[in-house]
Protein backbone atom coordinates (compact mmCIF):
# COMPACT_ATOMS: atom_id res chain seq x y z
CA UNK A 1 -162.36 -71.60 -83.52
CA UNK A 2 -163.83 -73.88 -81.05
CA UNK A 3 -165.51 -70.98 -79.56
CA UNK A 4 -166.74 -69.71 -82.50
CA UNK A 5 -167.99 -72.35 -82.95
CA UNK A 6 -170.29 -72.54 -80.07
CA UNK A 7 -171.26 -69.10 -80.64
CA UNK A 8 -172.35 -69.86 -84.20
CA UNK A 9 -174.19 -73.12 -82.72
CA UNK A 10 -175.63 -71.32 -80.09
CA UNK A 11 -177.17 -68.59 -83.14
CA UNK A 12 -178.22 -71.60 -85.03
CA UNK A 13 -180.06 -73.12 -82.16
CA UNK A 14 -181.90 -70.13 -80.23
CA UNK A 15 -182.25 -66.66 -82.74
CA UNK A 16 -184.69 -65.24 -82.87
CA UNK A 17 -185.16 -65.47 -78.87
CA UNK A 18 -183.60 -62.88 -77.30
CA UNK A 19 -182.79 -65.30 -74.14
CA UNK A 20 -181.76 -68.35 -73.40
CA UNK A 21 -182.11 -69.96 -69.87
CA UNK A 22 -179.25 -72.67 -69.06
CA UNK A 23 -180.31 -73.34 -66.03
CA UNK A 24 -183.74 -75.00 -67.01
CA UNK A 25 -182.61 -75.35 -70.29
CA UNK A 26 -185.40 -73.18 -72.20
CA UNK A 27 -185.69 -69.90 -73.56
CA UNK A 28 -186.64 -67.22 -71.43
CA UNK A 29 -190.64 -67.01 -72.05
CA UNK A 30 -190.96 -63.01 -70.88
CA UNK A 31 -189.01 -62.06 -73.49
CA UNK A 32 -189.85 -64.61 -76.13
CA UNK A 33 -188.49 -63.37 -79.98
CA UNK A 34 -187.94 -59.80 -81.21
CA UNK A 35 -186.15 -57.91 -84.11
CA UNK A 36 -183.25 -56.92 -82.37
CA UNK A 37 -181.92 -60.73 -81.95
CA UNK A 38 -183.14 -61.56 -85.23
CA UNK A 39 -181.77 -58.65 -86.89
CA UNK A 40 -178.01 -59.19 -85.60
CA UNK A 41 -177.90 -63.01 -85.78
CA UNK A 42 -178.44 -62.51 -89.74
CA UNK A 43 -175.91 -59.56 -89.54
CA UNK A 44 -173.02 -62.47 -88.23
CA UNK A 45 -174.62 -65.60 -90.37
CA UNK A 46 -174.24 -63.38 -93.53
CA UNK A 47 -170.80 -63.11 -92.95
CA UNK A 48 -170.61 -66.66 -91.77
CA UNK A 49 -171.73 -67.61 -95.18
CA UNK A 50 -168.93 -66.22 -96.82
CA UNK A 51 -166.10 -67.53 -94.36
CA UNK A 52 -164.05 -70.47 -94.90
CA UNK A 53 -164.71 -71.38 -91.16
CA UNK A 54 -167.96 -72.41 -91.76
CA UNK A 55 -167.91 -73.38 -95.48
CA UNK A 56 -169.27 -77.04 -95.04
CA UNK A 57 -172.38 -75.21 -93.27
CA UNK A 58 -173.57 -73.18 -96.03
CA UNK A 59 -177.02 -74.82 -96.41
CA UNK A 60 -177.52 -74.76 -92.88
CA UNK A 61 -176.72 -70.90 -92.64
CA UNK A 62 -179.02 -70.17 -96.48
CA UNK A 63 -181.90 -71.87 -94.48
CA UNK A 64 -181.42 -69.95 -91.12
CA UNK A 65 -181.48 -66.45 -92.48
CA UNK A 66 -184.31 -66.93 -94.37
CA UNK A 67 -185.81 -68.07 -91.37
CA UNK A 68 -185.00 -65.05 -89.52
CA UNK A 69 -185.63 -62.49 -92.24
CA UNK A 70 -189.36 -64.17 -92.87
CA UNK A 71 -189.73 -63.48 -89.17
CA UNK A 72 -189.16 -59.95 -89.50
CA UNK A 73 -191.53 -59.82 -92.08
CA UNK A 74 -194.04 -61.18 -89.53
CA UNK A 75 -194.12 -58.81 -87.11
CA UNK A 76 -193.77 -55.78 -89.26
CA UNK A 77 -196.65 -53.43 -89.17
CA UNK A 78 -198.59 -53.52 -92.94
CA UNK A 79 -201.67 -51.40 -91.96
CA UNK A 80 -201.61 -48.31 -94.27
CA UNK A 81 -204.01 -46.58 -91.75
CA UNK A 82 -201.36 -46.75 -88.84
CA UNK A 83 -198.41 -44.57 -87.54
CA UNK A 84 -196.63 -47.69 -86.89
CA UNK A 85 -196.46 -48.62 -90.78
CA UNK A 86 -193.62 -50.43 -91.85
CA UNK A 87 -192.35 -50.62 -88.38
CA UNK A 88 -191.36 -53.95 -86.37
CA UNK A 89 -193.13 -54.86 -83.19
CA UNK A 90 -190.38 -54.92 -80.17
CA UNK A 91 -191.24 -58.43 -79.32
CA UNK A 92 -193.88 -60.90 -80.03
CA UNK A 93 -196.66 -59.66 -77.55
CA UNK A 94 -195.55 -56.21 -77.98
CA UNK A 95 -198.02 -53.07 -78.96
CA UNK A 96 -194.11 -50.48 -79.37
CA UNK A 97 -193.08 -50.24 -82.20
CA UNK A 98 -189.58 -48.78 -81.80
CA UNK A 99 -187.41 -46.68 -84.37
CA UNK A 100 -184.60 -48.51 -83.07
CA UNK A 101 -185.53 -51.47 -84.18
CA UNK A 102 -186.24 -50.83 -87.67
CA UNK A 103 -183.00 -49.55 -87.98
CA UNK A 104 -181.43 -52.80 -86.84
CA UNK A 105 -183.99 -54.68 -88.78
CA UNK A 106 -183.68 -52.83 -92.39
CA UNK A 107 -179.33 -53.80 -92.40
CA UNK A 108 -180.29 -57.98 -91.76
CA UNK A 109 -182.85 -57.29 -94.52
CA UNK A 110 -180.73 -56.16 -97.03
CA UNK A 111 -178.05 -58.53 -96.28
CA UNK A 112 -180.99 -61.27 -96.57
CA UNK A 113 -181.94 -60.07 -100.01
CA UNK A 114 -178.74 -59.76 -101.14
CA UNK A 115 -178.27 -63.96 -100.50
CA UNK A 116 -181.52 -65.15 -101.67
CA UNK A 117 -182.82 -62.31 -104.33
CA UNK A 118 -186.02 -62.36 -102.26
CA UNK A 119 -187.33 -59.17 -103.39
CA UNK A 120 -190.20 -59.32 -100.30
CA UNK A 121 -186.76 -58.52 -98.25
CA UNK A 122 -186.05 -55.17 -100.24
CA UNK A 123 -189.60 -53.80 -99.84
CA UNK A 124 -189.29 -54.65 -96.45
CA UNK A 125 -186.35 -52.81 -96.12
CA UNK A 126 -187.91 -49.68 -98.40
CA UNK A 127 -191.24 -50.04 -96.40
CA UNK A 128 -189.04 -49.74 -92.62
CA UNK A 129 -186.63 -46.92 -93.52
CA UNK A 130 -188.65 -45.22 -96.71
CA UNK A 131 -192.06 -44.89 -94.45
CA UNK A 132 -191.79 -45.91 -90.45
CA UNK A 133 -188.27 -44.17 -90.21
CA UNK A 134 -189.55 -41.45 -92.26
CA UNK A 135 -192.31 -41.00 -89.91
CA UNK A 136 -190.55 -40.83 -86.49
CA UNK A 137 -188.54 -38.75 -87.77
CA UNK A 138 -191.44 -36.10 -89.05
CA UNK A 139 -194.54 -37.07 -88.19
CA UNK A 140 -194.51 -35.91 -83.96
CA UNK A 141 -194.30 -32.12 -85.85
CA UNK A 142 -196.79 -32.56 -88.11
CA UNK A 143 -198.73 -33.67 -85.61
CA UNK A 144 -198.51 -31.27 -82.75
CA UNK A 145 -196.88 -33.96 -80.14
CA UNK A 146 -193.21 -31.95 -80.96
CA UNK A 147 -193.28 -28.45 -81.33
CA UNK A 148 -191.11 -28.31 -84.04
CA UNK A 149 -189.02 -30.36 -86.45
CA UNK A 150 -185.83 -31.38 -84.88
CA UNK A 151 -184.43 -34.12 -87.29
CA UNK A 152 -184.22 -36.48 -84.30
CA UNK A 153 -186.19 -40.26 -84.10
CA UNK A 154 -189.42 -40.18 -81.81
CA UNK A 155 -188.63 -43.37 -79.40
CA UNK A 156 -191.27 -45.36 -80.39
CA UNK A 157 -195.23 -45.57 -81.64
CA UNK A 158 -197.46 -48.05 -79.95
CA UNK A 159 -200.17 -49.76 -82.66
CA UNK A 160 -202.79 -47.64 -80.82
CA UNK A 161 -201.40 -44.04 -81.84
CA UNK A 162 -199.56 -43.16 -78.46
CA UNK A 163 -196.55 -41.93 -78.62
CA UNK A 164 -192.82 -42.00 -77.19
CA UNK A 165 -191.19 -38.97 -78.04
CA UNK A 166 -188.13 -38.29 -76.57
CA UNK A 167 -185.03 -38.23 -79.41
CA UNK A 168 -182.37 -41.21 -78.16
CA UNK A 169 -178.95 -40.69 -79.65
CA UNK A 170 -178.59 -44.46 -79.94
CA UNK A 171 -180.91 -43.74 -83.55
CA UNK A 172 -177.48 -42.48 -85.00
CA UNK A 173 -177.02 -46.50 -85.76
CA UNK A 174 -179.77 -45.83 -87.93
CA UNK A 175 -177.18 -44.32 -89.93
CA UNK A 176 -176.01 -47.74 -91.83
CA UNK A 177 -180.17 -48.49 -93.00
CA UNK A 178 -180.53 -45.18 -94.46
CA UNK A 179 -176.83 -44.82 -96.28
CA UNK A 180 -177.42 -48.18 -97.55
CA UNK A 181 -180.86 -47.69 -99.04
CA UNK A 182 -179.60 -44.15 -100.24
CA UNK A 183 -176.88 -46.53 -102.52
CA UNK A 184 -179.61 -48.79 -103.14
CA UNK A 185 -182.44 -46.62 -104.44
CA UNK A 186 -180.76 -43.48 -104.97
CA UNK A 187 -183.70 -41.55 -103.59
CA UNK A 188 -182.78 -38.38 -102.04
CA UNK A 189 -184.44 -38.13 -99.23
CA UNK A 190 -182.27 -40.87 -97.08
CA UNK A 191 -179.48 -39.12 -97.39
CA UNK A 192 -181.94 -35.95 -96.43
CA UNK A 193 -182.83 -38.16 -93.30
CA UNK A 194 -179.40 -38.94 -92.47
CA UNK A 195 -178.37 -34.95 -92.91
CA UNK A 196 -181.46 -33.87 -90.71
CA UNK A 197 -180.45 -36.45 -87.78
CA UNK A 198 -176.71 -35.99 -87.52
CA UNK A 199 -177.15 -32.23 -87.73
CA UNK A 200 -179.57 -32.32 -84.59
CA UNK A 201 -177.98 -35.30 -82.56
CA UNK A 202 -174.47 -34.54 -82.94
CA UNK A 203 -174.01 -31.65 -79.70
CA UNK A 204 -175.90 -33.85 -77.17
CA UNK A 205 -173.79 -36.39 -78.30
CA UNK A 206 -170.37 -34.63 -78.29
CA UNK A 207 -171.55 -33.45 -74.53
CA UNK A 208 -172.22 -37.19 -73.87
CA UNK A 209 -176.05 -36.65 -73.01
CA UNK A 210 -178.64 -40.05 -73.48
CA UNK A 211 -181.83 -38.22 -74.80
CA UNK A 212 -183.74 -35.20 -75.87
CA UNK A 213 -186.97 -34.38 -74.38
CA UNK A 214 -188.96 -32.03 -76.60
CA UNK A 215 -191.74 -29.73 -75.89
CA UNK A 216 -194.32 -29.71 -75.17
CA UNK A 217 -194.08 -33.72 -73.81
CA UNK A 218 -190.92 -32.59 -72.18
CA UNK A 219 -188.73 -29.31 -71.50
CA UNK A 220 -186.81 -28.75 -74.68
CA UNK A 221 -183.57 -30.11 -73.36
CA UNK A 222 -180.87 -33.31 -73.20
CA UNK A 223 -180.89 -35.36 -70.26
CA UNK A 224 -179.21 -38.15 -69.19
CA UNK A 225 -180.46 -40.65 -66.92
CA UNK A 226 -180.05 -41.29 -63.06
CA UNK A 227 -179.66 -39.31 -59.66
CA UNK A 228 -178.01 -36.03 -60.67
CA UNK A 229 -178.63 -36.73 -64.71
CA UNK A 230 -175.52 -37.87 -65.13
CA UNK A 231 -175.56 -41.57 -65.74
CA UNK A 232 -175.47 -43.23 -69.25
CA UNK A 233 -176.17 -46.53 -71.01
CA UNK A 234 -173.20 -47.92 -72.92
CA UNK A 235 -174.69 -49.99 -75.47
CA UNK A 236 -176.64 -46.47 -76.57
CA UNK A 237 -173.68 -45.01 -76.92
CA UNK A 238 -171.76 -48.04 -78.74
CA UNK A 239 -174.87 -48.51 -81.23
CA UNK A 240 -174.52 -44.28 -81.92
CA UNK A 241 -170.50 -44.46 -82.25
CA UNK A 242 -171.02 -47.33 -84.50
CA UNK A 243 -173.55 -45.46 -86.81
CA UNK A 244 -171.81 -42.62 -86.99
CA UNK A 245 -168.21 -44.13 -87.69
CA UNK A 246 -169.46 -46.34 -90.33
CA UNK A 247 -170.38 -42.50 -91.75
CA UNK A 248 -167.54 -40.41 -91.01
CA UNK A 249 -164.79 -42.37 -89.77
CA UNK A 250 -162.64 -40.56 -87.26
CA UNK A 251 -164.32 -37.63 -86.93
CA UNK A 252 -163.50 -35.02 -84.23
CA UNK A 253 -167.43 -36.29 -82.81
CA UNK A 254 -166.50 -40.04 -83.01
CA UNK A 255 -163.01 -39.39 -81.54
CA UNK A 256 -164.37 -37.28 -78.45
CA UNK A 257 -167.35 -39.43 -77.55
CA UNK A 258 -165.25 -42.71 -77.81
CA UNK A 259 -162.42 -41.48 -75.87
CA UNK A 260 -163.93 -39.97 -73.34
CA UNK A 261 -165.97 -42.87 -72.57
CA UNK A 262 -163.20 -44.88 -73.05
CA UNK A 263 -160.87 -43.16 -70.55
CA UNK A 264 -163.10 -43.81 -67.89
CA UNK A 265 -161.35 -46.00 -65.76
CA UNK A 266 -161.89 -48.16 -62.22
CA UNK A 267 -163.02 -46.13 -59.03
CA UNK A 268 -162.32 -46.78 -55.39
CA UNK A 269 -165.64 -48.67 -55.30
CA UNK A 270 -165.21 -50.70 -58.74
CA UNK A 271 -161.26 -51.19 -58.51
CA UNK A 272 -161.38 -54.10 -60.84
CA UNK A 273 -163.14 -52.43 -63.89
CA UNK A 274 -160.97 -51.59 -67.07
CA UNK A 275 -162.92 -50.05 -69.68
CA UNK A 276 -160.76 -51.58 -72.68
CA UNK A 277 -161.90 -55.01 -72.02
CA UNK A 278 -165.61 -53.65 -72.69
CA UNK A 279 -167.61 -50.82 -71.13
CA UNK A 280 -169.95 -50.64 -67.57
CA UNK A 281 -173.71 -51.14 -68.31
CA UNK A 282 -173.94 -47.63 -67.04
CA UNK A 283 -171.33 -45.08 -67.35
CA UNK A 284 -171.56 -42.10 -64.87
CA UNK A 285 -170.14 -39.57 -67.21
CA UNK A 286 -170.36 -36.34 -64.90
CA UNK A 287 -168.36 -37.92 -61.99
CA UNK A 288 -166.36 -40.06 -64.30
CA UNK A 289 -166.41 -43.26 -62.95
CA UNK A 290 -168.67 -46.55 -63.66
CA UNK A 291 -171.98 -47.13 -62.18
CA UNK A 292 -172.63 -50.49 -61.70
CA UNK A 293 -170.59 -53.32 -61.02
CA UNK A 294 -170.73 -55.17 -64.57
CA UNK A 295 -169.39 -55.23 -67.79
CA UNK A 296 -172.24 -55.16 -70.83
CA UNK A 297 -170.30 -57.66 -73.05
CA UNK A 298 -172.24 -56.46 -76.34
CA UNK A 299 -170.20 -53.33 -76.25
CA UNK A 300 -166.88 -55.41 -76.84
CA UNK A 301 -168.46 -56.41 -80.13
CA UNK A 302 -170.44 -53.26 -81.30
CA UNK A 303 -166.73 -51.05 -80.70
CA UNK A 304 -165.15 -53.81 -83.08
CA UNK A 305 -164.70 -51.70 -86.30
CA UNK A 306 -163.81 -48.55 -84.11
CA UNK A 307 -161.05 -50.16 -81.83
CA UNK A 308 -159.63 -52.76 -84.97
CA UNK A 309 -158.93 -49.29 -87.04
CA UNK A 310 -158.00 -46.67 -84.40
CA UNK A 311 -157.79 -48.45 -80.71
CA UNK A 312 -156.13 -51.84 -81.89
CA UNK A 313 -154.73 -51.93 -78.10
CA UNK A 314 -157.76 -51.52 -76.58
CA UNK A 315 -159.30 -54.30 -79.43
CA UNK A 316 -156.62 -56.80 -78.20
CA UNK A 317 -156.84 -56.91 -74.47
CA UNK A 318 -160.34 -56.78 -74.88
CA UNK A 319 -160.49 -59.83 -76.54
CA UNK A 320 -158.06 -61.69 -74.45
CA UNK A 321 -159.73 -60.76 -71.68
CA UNK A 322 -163.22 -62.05 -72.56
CA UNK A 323 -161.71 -65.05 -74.16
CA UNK A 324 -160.93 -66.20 -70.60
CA UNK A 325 -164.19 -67.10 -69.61
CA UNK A 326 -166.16 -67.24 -73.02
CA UNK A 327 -168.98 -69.10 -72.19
CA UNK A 328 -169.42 -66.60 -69.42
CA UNK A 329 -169.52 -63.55 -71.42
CA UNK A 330 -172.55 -65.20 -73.60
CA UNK A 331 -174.15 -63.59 -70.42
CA UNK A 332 -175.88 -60.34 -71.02
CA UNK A 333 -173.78 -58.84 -67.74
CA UNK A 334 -170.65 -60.09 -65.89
CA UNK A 335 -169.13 -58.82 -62.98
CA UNK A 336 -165.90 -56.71 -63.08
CA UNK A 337 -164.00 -58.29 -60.60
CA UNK A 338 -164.47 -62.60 -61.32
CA UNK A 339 -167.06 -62.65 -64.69
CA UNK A 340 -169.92 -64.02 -62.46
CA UNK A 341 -173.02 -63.38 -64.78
CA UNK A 342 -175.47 -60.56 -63.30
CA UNK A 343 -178.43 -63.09 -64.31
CA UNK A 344 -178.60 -66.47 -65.77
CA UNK A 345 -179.58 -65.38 -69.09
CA UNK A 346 -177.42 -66.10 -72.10
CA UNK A 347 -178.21 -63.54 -74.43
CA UNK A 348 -178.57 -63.80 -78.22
CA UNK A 349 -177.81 -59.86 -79.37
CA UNK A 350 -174.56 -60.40 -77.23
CA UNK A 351 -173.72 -63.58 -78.87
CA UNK A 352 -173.83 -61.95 -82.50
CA UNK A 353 -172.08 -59.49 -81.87
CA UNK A 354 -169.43 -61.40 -80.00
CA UNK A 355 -169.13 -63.96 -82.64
CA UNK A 356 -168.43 -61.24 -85.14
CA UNK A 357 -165.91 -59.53 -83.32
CA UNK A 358 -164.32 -63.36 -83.12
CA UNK A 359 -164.83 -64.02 -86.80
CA UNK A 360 -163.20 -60.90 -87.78
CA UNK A 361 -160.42 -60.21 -85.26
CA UNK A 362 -156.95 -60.99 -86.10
CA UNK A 363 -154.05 -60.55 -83.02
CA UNK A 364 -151.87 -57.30 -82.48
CA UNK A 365 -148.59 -57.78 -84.25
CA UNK A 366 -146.98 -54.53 -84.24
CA UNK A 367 -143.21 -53.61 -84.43
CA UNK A 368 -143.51 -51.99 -81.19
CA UNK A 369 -145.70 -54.51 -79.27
CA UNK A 370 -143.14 -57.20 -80.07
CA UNK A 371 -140.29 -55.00 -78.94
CA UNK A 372 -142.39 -54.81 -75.39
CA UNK A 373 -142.53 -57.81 -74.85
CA UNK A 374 -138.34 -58.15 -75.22
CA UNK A 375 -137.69 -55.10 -73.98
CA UNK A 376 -140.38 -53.76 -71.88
CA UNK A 377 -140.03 -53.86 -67.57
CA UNK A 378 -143.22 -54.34 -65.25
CA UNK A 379 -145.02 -50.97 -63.92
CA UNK A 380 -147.22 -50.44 -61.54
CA UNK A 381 -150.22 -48.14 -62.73
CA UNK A 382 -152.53 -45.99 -60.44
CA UNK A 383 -155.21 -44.49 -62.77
CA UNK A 384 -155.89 -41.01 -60.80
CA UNK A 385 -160.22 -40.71 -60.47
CA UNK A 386 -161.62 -37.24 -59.05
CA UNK A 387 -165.20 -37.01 -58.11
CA UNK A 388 -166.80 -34.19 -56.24
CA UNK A 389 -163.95 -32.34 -55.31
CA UNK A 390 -161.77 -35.35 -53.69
CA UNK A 391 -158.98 -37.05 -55.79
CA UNK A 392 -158.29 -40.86 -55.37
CA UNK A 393 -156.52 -43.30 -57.23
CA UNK A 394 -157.33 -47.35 -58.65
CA UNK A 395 -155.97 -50.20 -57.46
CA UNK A 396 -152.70 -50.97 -58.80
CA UNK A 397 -152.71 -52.73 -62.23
CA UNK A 398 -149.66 -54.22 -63.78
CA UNK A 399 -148.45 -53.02 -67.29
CA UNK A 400 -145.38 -53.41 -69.44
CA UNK A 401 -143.32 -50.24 -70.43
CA UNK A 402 -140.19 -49.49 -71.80
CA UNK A 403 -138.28 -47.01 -69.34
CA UNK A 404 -135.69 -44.76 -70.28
CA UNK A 405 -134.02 -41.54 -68.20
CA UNK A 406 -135.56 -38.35 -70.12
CA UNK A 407 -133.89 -36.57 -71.70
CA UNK A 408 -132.45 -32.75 -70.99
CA UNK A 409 -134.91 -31.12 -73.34
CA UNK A 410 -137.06 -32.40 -71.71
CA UNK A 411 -136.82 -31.99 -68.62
CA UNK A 412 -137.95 -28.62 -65.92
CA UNK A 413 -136.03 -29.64 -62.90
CA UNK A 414 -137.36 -27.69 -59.61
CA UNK A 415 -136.40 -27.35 -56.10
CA UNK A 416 -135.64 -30.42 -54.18
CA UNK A 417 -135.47 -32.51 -57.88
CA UNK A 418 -132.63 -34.08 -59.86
CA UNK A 419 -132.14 -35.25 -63.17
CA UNK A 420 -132.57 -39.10 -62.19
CA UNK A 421 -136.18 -38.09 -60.68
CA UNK A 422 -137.71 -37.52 -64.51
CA UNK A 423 -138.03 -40.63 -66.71
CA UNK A 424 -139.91 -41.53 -69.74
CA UNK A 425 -141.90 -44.13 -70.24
CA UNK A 426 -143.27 -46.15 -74.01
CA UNK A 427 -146.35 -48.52 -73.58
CA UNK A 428 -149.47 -49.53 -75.51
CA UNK A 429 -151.32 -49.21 -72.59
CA UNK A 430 -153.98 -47.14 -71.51
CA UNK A 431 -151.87 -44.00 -69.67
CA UNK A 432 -153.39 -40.77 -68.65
CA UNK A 433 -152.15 -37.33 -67.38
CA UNK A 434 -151.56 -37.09 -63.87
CA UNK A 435 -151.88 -40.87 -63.12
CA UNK A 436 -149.48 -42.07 -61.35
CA UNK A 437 -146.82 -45.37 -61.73
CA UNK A 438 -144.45 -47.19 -59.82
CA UNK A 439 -141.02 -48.50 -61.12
CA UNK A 440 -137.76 -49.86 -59.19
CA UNK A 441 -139.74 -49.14 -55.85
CA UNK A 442 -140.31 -45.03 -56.93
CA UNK A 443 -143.34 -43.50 -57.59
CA UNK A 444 -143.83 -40.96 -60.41
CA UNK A 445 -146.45 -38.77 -61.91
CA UNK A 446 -147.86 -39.21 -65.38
CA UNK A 447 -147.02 -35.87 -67.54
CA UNK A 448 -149.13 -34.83 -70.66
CA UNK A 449 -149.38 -38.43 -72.94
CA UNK A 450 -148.60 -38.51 -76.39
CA UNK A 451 -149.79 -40.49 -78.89
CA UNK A 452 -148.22 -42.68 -82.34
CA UNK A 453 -150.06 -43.62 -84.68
CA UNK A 454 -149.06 -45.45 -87.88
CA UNK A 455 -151.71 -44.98 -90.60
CA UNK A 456 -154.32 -44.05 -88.10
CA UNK A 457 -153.00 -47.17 -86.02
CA UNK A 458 -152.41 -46.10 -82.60
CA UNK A 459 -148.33 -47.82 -81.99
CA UNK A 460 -147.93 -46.41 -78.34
CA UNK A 461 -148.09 -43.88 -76.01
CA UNK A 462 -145.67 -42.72 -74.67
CA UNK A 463 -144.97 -39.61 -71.27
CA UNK A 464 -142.63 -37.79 -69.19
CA UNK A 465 -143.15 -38.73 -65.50
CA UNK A 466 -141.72 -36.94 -62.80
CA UNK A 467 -140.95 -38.42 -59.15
CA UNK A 468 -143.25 -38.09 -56.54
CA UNK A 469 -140.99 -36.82 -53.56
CA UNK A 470 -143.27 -36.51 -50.15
């Protein structure tokens, strides 16, 4: 609760600045406000203002998002005679007006109308999804800057009429404005909107690509980013997962995106990542491995609904793990191997969603995760990494397992084996085929992993691993 507690302060005291600098105790003045911190401190207070943790601040929390929602109503483009109509400038100074951005901004503005019955908040809301949305989605086409209609968000519209048109799957968040002002209005054409943009985004986004560049601005295909197009940003693809799980749950898309981000593990060169505490700023998806040398924190908070219903493991180390240095992780960036912030900015959008992941977490308390820690034996785990051609393996992490001798059935004995070279492991962690473990001074490899899940909880994994004999 205590921290919590300075996370909530910390919300109190600095939204709608994206930055705070602790070192000379300001905010950070390049940056200044925007939506985006606005937008996701009022997501948190909202539910702050229901919570019994902070029931003796209720008057505090009324006055702040009011605050915050009256400052996205001052920066939100009201000039009929502009393609940036009912958009939300990207910061103070700022000529963008990004679709991103409204579709952060229209969610706080609900919630904001909801509390105070402000209807300035619902038009607001209408004006941002019903028109700008509307807009980036359609009006590139209409105008000749696309060549045809994909269903996909153009980037962003500066107040002068120039455009940024490539389609950014992080727009599926967008998702949660329109369904919500679909419920709200009952006016067709949001759920048209949401129909058009899942139907377009949904293969670059199964094939794990950033962006789509249409002609005749670009060549009519998905990109990533990076040498070799192969590098992506996680928060793009947390904000996306998050949109489109809040949609259709589990799906087959939402399940092979997150898990195959997910499974991404440490490299020779980053041995200390683990991608269940939260993800690498970039992700290089072709060669599998993380491309940088920090962890964006945001990501642990923006995969919160996705790992508490389906990844509950992956939810609980990750918050045990940032927990350890929490006024660290306030930090936009912290290194993998010792949580040293990247740069001495404490950022607000991280803080939000870090303080609702806190708010709403509740420990791991399974049957099986209790019989782990009585029964379960120390293993040594090599997650196996192959990148252009070469195989290599991480440095050795310590997990617990239960360890039994397989069984028959199950085991294909060859040449130069025997029955006590095949064993079967049970653990909630993070396995993978063809990794390899030690146990009892022998080293084995990882066979296919299977998974048990108790009303779409996963319980453990659990594999057949045969003896490495040199």
């Amino acid at each position: 609760m205590s921290i919590l507690r300075s996370y909530f302060d910390f919300l109190m005291n600095y939204a709608p600045y994206f930055y705070y600098l602790p070192d000379t105790g300001t905010i950070d003045p390049e940056w200044g406000r925007g939506p985006a911190p606005a937008s996701f401190a009022v997501q948190f207070l909202s539910e702050a203002y229901q919570a019994k943790e902070f029931e003796n601040e209720k008057t505090a929390v009324y006055a702040k998002i009011v605050e915050l929602a009256d400052y996205l109503l001052s920066i939100q483009c009201v000039d009929e005679a502009k393609l940036a109509y009912g958009g939300f400038k990207s910061k103070d100074d700022s000529t963008y007006y990004y679709s991103i951005d409204a579709t952060r901004a229209v969610p706080a503005l609900l919630k904001a109308y909801d509390l105070t019955g402000n209807q300035n908040y619902l038009n607001a809301a209408k004006l941002a999804g019903g028109t700008f949305l509307y807009n980036m989605q359609h009006k590139p086409s209409l105008l000749g800057v696309h060549d045809t209609y994909y269903g996909g968000f153009a980037q962003a519209v500066t107040i002068s009429e120039a455009w940024l048109v490539d389609m950014y799957v992080a727009d599926l968040y967008g998702i949660i404005a329109l369904k919500e002002l679909y419920k709200r209005t009952g006016e067709t054409k949001y759920q048209t909107m949401i129909n058009d943009s899942i139907g377009f985004y949904r293969s670059g986004f199964e094939n794990l690509y950033l962006k789509y560049s249409p002609k005749p601005y670009g060549d009519g295909n998905w990109h990533r980013t990076g040498a070799g197009d192969s590098l992506i940003y996680d928060d793009d693809f947390g904000y996306a997962l998050h949109g489109l799980f809040s949609y259709e749950d589990w799906s087959a898309t939402v399940k092979k995106v997150y898990e195959a981000i997910n499974s991404i593990g440490s490299c020779t060169e980053y041995p200390s990542y683990n991608p269940m505490v939260c993800w690498s700023g970039y992700v290089d998806v072709v060669n599998r491995k993380p491309a940088c040398e920090y962890y964006d924190c945001v990501t642990a908070g923006i995969l919160y609904e996705i790992r508490n219903a389906y990844d509950s493991i992956a939810l609980d180390q990750s918050v045990k793990a940032l927990l350890v240095k929490p006024d660290n992780v306030m930090f936009w960036g912290v290194k993998f191997a010792d949580y040293a912030p990247v740069e001495r900015k404490k950022s607000t959008v991280t803080v939000a969603w870090l303080a609702r992941l806190l708010l709403n977490y509740s420990p791991l308390t399974s049957i099986f995760t209790r019989i782990l820690r009585v029964h379960g034996r120390p293993v040594t785990l090599y997650c196996r990494q192959e990148a252009d051609g070469s195989v290599s393996y991480s440095e050795a992490a310590e997990i617990i397992a239960i360890v039994n001798p397989a069984q028959a059935s199950e085991m294909l004995i060859q040449p130069g084996y025997a029955s006590s070279d095949v064993i079967r492991v049970y653990t909630v962690f993070n396995i993978a085929h063809r990794d390899k473990i030690a146990f009892d001074a022998k080293e084995y490899e990882v066979g296919a992993v299977e998974e048990f899940r108790f009303q779409n909880q996963l319980m453990y994994r659990t594999a057949v691993c045969r003896r490495l004999i040199q």
